[in-house]
C-alpha atoms as a PDB file:
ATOM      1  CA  UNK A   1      -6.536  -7.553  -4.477  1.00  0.00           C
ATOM      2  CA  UNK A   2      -6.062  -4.993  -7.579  1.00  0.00           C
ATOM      3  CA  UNK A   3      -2.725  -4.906  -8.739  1.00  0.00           C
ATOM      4  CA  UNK A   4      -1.416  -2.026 -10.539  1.00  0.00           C
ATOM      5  CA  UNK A   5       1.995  -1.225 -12.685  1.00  0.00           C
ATOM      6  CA  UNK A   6       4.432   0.659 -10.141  1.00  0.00           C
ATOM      7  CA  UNK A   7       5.392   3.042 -13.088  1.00  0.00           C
ATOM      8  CA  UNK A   8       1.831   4.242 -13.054  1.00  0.00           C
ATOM      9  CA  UNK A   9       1.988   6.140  -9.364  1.00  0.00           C
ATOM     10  CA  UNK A  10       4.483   8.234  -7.946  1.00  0.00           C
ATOM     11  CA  UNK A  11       4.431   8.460  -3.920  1.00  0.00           C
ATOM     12  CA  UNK A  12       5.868  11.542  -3.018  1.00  0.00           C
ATOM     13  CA  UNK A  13       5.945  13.061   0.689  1.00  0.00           C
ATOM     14  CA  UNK A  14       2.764  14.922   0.107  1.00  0.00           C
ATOM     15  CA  UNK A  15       1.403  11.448  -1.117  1.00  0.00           C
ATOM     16  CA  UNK A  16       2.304  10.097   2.314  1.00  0.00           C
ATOM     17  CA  UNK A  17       0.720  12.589   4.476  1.00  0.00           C
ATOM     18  CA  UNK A  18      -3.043  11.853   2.740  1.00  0.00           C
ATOM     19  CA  UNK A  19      -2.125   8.215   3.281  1.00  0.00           C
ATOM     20  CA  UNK A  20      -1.619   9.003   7.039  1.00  0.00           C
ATOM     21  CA  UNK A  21      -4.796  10.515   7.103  1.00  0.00           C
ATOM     22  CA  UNK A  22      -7.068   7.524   6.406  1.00  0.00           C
ATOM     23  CA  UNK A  23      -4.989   4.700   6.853  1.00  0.00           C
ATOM     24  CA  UNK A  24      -4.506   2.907  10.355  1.00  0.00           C
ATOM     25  CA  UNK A  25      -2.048   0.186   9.349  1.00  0.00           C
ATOM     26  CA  UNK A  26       0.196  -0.711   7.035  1.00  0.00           C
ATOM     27  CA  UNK A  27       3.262  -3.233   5.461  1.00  0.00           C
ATOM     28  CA  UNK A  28       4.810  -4.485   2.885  1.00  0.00           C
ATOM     29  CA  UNK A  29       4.598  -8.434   2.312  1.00  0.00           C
ATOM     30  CA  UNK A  30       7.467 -10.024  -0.268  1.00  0.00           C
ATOM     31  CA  UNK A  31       6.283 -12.480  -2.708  1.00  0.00           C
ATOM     32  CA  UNK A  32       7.965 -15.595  -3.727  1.00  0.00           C
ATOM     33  CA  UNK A  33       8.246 -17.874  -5.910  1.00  0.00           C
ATOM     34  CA  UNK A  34       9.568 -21.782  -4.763  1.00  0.00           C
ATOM     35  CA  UNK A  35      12.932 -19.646  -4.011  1.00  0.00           C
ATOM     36  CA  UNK A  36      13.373 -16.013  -5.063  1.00  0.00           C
ATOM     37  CA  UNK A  37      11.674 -12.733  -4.238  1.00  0.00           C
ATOM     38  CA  UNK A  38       9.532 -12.252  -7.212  1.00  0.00           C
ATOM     39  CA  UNK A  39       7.947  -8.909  -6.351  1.00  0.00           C
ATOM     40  CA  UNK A  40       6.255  -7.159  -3.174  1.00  0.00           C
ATOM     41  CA  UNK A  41       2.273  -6.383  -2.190  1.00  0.00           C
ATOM     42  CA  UNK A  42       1.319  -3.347  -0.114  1.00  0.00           C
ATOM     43  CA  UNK A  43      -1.136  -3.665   2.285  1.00  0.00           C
ATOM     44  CA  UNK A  44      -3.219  -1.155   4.298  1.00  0.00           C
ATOM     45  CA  UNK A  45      -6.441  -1.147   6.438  1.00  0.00           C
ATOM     46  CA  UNK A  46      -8.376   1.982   6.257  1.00  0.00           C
ATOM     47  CA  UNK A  47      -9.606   4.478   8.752  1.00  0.00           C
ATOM     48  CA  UNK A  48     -13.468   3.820   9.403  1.00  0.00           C
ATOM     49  CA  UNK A  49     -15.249   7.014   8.883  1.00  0.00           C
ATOM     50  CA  UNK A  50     -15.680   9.672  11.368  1.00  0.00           C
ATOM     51  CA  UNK A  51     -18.921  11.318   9.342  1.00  0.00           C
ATOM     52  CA  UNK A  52     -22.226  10.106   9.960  1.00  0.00           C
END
C-alpha cells in the first residue's frame, strides 16, 4: 500500500469518470486506533486489460 498526502490530489468529476473507466470495485475502509477514527484508506481493484 502507497500512501500519499490528500493535499497532493484533487478528485474532481472529470477525475471520477477515468476512475470508472478502469476500476471494477471500490470503498473506503476507516482506520483506527484502540478507539478513534484516525484516518481512512481507499481501495480499488482494477479493470484487467481488454488489449492483447
Amino acid at each position: 500500500m502507497v500512501n500519499y498526502p490528500a493535499e497532493r490530489y484533487e478528485f474532481t468529476a472529470t477525475t471520477a469518470r477515468v476512475a470508472r473507466e478502469f476500476v471494477t470495485a471500490s470503498g473506503v475502509t476507516l482506520v483506527w486506533d484502540d478507539l478513534h477514527v484516525v484516518g481512512k484508506q481507499v481501495w480499488f481493484e482494477l479493470r484487467e486489460s481488454s488489449h492483447a
